[in-house]
Protein backbone atom coordinates (compact mmCIF):
# COMPACT_ATOMS: atom_id res chain seq x y z
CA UNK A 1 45.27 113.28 127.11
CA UNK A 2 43.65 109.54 127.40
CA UNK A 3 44.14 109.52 123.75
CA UNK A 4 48.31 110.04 124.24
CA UNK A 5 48.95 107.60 127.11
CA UNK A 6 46.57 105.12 124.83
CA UNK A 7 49.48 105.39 122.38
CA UNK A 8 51.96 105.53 124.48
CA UNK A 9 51.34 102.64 126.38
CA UNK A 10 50.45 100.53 123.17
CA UNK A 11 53.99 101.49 121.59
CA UNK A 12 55.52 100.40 124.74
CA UNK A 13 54.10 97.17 124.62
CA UNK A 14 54.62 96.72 121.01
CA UNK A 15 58.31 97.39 122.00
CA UNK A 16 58.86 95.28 124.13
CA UNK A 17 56.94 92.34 122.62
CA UNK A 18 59.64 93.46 119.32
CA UNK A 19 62.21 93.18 122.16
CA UNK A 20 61.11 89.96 123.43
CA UNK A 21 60.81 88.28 120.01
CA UNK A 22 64.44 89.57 118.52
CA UNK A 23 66.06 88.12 121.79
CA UNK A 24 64.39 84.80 121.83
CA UNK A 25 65.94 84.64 118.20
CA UNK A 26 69.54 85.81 119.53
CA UNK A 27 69.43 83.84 122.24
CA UNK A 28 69.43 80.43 120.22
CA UNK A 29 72.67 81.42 118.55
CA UNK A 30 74.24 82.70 122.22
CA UNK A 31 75.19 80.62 125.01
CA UNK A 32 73.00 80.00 127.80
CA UNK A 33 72.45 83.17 130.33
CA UNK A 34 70.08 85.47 132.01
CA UNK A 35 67.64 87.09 129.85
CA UNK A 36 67.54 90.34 131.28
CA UNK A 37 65.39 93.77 130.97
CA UNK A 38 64.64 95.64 127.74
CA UNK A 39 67.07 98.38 126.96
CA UNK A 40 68.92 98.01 130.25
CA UNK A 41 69.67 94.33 130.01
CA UNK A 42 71.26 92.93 133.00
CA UNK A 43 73.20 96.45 133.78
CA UNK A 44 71.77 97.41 136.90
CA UNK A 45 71.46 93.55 138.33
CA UNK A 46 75.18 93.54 138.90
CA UNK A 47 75.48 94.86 141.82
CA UNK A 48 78.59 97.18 143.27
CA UNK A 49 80.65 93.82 142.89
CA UNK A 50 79.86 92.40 139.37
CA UNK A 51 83.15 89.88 139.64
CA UNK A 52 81.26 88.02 142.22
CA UNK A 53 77.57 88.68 140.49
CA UNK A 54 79.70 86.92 137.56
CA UNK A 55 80.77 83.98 139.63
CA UNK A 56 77.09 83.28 140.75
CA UNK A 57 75.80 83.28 137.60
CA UNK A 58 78.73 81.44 136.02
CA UNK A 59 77.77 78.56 138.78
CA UNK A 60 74.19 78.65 137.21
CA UNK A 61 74.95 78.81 133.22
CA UNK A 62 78.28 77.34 133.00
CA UNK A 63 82.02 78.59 132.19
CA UNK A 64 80.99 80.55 129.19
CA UNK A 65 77.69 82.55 129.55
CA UNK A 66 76.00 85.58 127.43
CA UNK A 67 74.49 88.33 128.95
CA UNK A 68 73.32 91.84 127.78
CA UNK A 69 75.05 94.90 129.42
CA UNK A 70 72.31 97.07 128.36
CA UNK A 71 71.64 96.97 124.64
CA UNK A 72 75.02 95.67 123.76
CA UNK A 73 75.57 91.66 124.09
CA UNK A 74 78.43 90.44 125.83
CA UNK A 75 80.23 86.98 126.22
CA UNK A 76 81.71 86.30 130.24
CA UNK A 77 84.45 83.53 130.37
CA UNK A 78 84.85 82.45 134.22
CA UNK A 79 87.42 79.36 133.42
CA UNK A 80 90.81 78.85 132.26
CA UNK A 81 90.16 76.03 130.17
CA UNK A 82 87.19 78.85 128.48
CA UNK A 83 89.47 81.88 128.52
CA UNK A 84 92.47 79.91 126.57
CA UNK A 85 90.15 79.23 123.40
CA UNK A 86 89.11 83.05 123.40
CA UNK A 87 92.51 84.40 123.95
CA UNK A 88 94.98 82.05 122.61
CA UNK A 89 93.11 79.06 120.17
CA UNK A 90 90.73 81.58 118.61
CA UNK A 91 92.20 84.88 119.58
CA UNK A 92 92.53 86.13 115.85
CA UNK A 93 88.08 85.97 115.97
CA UNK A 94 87.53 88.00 119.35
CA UNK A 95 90.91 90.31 119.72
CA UNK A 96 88.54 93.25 119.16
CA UNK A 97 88.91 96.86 121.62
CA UNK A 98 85.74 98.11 122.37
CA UNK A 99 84.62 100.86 120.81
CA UNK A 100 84.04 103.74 123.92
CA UNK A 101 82.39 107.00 124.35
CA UNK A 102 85.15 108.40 126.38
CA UNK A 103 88.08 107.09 123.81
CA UNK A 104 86.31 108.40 120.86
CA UNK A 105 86.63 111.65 121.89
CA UNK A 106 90.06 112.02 123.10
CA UNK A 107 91.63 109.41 120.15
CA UNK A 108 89.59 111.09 116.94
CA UNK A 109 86.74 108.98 117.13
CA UNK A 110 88.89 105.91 118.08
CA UNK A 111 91.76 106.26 115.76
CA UNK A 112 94.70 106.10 118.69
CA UNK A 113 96.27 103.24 118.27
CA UNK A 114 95.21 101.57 121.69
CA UNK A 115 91.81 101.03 120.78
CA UNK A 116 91.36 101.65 116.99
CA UNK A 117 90.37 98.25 115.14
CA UNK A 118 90.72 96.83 111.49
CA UNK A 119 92.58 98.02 108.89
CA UNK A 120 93.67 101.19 109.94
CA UNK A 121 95.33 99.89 113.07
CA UNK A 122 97.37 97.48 111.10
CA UNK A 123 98.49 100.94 109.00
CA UNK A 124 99.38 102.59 112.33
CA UNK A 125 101.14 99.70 114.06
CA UNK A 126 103.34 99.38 111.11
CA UNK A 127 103.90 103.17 111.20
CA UNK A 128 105.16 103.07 114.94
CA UNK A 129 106.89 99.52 114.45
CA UNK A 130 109.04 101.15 111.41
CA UNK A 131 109.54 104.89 112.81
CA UNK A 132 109.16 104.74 116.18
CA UNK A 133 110.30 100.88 117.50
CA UNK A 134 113.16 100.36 115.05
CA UNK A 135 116.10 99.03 116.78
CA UNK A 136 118.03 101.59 114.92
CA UNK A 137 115.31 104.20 116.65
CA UNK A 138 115.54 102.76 119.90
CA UNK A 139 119.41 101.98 120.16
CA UNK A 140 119.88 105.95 119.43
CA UNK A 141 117.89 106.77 122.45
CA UNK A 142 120.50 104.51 124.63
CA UNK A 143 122.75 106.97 126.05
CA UNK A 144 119.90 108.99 127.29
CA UNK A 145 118.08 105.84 128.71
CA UNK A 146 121.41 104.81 130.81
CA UNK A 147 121.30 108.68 131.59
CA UNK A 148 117.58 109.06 133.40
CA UNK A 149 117.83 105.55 134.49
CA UNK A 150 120.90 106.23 136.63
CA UNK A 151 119.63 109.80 137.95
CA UNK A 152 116.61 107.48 139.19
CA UNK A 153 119.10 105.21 141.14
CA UNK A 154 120.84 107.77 142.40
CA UNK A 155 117.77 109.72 143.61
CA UNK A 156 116.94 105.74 145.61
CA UNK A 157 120.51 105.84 146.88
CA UNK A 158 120.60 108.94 148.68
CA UNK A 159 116.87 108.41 150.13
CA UNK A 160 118.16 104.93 151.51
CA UNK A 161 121.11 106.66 152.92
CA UNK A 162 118.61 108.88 154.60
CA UNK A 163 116.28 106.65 155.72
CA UNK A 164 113.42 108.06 153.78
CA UNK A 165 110.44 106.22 152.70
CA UNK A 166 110.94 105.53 148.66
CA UNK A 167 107.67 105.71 146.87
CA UNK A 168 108.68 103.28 143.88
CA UNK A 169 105.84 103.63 142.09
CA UNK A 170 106.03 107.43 142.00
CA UNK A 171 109.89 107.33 140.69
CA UNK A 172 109.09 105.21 137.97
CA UNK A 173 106.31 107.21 136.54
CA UNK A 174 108.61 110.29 136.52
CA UNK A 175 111.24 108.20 134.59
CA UNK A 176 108.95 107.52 132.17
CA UNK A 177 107.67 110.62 131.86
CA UNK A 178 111.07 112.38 131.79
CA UNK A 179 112.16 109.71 128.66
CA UNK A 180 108.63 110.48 126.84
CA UNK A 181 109.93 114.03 127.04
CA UNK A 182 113.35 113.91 125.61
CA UNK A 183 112.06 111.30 123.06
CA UNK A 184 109.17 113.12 121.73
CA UNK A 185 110.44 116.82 122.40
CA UNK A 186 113.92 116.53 122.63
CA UNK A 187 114.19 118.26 126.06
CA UNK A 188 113.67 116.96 129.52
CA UNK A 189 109.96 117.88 131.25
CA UNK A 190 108.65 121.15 130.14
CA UNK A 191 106.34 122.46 133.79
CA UNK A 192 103.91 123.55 130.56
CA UNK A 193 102.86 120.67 129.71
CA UNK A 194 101.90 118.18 132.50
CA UNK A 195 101.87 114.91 130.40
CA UNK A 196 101.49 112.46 133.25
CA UNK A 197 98.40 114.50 134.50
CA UNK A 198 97.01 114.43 131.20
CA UNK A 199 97.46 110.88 130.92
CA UNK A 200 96.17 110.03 134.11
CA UNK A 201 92.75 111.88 133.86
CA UNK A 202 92.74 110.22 130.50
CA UNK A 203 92.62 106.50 131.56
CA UNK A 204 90.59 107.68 134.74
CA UNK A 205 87.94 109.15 132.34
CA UNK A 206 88.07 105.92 130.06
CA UNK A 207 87.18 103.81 132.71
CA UNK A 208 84.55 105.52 134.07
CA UNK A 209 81.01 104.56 133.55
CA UNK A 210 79.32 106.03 130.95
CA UNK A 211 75.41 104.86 130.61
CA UNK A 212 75.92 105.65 126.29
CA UNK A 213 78.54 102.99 125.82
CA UNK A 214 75.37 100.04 127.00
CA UNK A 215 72.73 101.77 125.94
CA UNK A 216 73.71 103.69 122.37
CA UNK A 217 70.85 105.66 121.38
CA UNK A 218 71.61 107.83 124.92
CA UNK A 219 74.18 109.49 122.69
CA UNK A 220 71.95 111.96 121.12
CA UNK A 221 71.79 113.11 124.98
């Protein structure tokens, strides 16, 4: 029993010591930032409002700051002068999706095209941009644009009339909804397939917090 925690403790310690030496090394190629935990990083330090835990430390380290979110590093730009050069002046080096737990498993291991990377996204957005986005495509689909479009209005019109409260938001979603129907289908909403529900639990799951995407070896689990 002495004999296990012995080892146990002594490959813990080797660990981290591996740990500590591999991110002194990254850290010279990083910009400045806290240095954070083994394994968990600076994950848990964030507090239930990390926007303003990132505006503290961004007053400490400066405009553009590295940080690990568990295992996986990460670059925070708190400026606009910062976020131009990554989005605009050198957008073509860090336009990358991340690659999420959630996504992989409802896209085919991230092959949807909203978060799929590389090559094969270049082969799908061509695809869509050809078949899908043509103007040809999309000026085919007017008449039944114009069509749900002025149902919507209508729907406003009489609910005005009437005084009733007009949840915008709502109508808009079932116009879109409605025009993914007849576009992919051919037929108006089908009550057997609930598309907007689907997609809703979909980006609700995505965002949700999932320990695997920081820390990858909890994937196993």
């Amino acid at each position: 029993m002495l004999l296990s925690l012995g080892f146990s403790f002594l490959f813990l310690v080797l660990g981290a010591a591996f740990w500590w030496i591999l991110d002194t090394r990254q850290r010279k190629l990083l910009p400045p930032g806290p240095r954070g935990l083994p394994i968990v990083g600076s994950l848990f330090s964030l507090g239930s409002l990390p926007h303003r835990t990132f505006h503290e430390l961004s007053n400490k380290y400066g405009p553009i700051m590295s940080l690990r979110m568990g295992s996986v590093p990460a670059i925070v730009v708190s400026s606009p002068e910062a976020a131009q050069l990554f989005l605009k002046t050198h957008d073509s080096v860090f336009a990358v999706r991340p690659q999420m737990e959630a996504v992989a498993h409802m896209s085919y291991g991230n092959n949807g095209i909203s978060f799929t990377n590389g090559t094969y996204w270049r082969h799908v957005r061509k695809f869509v941009v050809q078949e899908l986005l043509a103007p040809a495509k999309v000026n085919s689909f007017q008449g039944m644009r114009r069509e749900e479009v002025g149902l919507v209005v209508e729907e406003i019109k009489k609910a005005a009339v009437a005084g009733e409260v007009v949840n915008v938001s709502d109508k808009v979603g079932s116009l879109i909804e409605n025009m993914t129907f007849r576009f992919l289908l051919g037929r108006s909403k089908d009550d057997r397939f609930d598309l907007k529900g689907i997609m809703t639990e979909a980006f609700t799951l995505a965002g949700q917090f999932n320990i695997a995407d920081f820390v990858p070896f909890y994937k196993v689990i």
